[in-house]
N, C-alpha and C. Protein backbone atom coordinates (compact mmCIF):
# COMPACT_ATOMS: atom_id res chain seq x y z
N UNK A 1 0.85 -1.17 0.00
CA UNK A 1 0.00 0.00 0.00
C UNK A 1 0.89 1.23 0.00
N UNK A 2 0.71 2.20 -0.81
CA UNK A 2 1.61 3.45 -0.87
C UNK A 2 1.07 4.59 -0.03
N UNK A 3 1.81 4.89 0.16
CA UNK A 3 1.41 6.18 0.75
C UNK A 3 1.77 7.38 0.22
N UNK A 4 0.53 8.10 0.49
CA UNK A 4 -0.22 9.30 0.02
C UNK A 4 -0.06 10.96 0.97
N UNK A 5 0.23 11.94 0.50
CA UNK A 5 0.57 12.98 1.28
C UNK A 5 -0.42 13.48 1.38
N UNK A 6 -0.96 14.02 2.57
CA UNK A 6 -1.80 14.29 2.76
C UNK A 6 -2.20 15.94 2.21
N UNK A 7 -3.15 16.57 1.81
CA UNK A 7 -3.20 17.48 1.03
C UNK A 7 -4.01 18.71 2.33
N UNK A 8 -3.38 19.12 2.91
CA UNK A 8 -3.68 20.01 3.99
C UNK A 8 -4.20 21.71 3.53
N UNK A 9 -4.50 21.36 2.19
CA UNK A 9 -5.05 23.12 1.82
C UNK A 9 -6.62 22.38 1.60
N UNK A 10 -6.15 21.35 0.77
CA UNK A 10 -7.77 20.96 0.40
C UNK A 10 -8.55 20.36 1.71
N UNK A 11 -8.30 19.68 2.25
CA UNK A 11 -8.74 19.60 4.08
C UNK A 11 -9.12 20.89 4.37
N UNK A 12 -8.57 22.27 4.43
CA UNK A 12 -8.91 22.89 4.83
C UNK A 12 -9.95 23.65 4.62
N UNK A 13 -9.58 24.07 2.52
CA UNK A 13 -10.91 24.20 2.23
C UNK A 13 -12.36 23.48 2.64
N UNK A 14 -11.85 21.96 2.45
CA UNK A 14 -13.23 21.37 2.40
C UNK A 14 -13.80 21.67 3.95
N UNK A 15 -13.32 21.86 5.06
CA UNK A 15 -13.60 22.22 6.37
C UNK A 15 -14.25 23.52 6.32
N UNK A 16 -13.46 24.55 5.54
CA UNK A 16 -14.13 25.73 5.27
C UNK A 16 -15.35 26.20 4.71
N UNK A 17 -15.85 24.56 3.73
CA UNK A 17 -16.72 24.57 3.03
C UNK A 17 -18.48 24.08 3.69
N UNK A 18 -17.79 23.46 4.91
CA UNK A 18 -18.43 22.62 5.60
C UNK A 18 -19.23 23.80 6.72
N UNK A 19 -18.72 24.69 6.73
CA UNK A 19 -18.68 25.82 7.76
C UNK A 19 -17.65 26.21 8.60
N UNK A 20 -17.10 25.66 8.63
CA UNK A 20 -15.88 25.73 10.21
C UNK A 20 -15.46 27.17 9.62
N UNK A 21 -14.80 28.23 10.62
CA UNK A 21 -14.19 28.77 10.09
C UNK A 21 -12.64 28.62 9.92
N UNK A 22 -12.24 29.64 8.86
CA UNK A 22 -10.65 29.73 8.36
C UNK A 22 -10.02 29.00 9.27
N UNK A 23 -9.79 30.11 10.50
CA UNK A 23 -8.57 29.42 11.27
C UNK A 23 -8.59 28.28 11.92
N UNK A 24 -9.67 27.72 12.17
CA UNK A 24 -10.02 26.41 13.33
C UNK A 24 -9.72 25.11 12.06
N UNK A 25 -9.96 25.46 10.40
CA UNK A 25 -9.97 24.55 9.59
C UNK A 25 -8.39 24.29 9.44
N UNK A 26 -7.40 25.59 9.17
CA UNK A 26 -6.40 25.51 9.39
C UNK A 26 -5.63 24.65 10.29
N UNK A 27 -6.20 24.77 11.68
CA UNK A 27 -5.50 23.88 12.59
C UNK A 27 -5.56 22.42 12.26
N UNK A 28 -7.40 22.50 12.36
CA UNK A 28 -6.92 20.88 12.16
C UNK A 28 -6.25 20.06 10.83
N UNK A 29 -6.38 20.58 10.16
CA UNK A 29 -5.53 20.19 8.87
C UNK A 29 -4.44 19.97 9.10
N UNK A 30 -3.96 20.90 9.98
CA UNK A 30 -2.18 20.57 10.25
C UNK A 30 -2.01 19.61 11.26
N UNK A 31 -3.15 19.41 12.67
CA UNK A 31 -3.55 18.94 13.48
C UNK A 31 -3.34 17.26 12.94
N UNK A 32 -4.03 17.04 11.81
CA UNK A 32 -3.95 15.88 10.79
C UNK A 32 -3.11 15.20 9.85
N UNK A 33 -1.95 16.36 9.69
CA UNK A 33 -0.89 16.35 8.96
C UNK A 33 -0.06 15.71 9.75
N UNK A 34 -0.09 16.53 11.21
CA UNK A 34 0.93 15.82 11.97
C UNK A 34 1.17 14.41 12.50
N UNK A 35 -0.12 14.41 12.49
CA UNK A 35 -0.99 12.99 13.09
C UNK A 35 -0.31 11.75 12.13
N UNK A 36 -0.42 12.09 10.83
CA UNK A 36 0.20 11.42 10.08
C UNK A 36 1.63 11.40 9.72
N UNK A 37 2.15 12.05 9.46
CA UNK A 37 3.55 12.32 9.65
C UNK A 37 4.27 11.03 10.90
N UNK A 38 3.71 11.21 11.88
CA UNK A 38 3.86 10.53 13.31
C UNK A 38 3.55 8.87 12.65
N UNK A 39 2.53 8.29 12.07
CA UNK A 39 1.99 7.42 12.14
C UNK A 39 3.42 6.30 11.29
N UNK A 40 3.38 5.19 11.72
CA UNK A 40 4.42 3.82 11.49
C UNK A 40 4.15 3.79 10.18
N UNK A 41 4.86 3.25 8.77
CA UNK A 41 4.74 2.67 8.62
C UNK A 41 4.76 1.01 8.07
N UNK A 42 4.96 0.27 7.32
CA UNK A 42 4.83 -1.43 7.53
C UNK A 42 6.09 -1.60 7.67
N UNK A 43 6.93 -0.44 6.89
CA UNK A 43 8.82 -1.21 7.01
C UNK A 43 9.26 -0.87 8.29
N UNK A 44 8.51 -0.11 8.82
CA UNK A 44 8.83 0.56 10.51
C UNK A 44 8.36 -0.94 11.35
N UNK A 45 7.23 -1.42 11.29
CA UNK A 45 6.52 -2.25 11.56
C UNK A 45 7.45 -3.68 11.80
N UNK A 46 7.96 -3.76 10.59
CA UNK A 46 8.84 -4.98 10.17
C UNK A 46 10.64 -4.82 10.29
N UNK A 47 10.43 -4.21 10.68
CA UNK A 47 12.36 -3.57 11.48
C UNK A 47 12.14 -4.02 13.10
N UNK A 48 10.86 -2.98 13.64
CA UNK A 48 10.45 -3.33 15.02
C UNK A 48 10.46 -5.15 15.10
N UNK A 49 9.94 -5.37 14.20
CA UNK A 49 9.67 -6.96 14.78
C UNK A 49 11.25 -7.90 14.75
N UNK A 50 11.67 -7.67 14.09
CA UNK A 50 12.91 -7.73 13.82
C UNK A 50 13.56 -7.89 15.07
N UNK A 51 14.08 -6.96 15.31
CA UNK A 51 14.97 -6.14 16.44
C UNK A 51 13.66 -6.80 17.75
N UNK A 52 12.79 -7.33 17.85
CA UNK A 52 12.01 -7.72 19.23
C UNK A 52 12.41 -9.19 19.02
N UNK A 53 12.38 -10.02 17.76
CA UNK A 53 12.50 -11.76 17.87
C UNK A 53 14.04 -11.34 17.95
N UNK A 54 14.85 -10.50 17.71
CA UNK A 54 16.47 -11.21 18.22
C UNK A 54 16.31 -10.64 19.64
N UNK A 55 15.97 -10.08 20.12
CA UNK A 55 16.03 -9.92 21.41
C UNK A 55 15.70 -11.13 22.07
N UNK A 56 14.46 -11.69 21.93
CA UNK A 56 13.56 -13.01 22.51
C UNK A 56 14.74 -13.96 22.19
N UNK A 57 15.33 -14.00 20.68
CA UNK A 57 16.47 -15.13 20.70
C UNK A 57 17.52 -15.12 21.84
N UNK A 58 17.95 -13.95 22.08
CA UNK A 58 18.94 -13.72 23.13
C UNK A 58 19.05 -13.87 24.43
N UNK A 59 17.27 -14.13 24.69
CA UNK A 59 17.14 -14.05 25.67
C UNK A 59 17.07 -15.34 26.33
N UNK A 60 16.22 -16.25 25.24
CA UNK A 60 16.28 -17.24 25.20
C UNK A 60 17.68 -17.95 25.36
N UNK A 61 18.65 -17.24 24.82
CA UNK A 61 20.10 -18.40 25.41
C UNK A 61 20.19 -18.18 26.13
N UNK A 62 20.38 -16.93 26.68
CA UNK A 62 20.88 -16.34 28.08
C UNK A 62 20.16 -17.15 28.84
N UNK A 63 19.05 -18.01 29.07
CA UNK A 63 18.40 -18.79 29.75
C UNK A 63 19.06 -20.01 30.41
N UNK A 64 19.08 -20.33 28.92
CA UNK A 64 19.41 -21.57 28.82
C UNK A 64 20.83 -21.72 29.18
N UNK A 65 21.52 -21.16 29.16
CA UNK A 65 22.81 -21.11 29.81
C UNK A 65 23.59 -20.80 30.75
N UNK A 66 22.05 -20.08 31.49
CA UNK A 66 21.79 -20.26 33.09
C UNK A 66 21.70 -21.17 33.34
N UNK A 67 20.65 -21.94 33.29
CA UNK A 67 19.85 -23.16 33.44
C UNK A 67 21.18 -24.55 33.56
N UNK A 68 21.91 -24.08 32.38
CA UNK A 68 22.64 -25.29 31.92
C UNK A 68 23.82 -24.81 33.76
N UNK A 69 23.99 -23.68 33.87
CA UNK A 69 25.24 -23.83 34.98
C UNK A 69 24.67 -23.57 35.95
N UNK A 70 23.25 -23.49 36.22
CA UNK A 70 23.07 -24.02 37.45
C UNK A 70 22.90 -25.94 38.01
N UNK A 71 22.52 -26.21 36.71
CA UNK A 71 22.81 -27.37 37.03
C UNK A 71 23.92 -27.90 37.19
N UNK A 72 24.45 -27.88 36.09
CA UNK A 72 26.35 -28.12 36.53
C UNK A 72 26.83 -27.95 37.90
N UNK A 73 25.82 -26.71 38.41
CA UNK A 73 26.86 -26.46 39.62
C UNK A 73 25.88 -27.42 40.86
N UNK A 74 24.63 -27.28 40.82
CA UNK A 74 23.34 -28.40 41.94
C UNK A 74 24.56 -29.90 41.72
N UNK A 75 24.81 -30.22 40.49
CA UNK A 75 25.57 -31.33 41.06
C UNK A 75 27.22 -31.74 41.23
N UNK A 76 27.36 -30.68 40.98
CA UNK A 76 28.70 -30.63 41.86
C UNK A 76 28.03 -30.59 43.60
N UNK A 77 27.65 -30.07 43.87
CA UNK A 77 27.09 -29.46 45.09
C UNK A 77 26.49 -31.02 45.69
N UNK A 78 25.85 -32.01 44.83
CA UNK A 78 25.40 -33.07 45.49
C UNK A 78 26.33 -34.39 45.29
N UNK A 79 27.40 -34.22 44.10
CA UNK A 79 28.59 -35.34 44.01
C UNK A 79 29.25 -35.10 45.44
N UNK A 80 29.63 -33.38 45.95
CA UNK A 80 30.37 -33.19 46.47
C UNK A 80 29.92 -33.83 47.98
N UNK A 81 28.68 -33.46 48.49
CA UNK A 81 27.92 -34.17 49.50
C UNK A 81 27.53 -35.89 49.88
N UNK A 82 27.55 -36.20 48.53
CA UNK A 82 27.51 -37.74 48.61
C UNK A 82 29.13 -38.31 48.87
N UNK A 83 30.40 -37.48 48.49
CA UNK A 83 31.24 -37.90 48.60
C UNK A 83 32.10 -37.83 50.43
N UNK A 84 31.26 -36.85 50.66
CA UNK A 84 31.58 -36.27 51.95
C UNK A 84 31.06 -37.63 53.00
N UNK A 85 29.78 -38.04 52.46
CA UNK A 85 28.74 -38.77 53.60
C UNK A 85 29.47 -40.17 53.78
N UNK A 86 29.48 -40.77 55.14
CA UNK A 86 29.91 -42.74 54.70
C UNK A 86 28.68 -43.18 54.30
C-alpha cells in the first residue's frame, strides 16, 4: 500500500466549506498532517519486529545457559555431598 501525502489546503478548504471557520480549519488540517507524519509505517513495523525476535532469541540463550550452569553447579554441590557422607 503506498502512501499518500496528505493534502492540507484541500482539508482545509473542504472544512471551510463545511462551515468551520478559516482558522479552526487551518489547525486541524495541520492537526492531521501531523498525526500522520507521526503514524508507522509497515517497514517501521517490520524492522520493530525484527529487532524484538532477536532480542527473545537472546534471551532465550541467556536462559538456557543459566539453566545449563546451574545445574552443573546443583551437582557438583550433590557429588560433592555424597562424597563427603559414609
Amino acid at each position: 500500500m503506498a502512501a499518500t501525502a496528505f493534502d492540507t489546503l484541500k482539508t482545509a478548504d473542504d472544512l471551510k466549506a463545511a462551515g468551520i471557520e478559516e482558522p479552526h480549519a487551518r489547525a486541524i488540517a495541520s492537526a492531521i498532517a501531523a498525526r500522520d507524519a507521526q503514524a508507522s509505517t509497515k517497514s517501521d513495523l517490520e524492522a520493530l519486529e525484527a529487532r524484538i525476535a532477536e532480542r527473545i532469541a537472546d534471551a532465550k540463550f541467556t536462559m538456557l545457559a543459566t539453566m545449563v550452569g546451574v545445574v552443573i553447579a546443583a551437582n557438583g554441590v550433590l557429588f560433592a555431598l555424597l562424597k563427603l557422607t559414609p
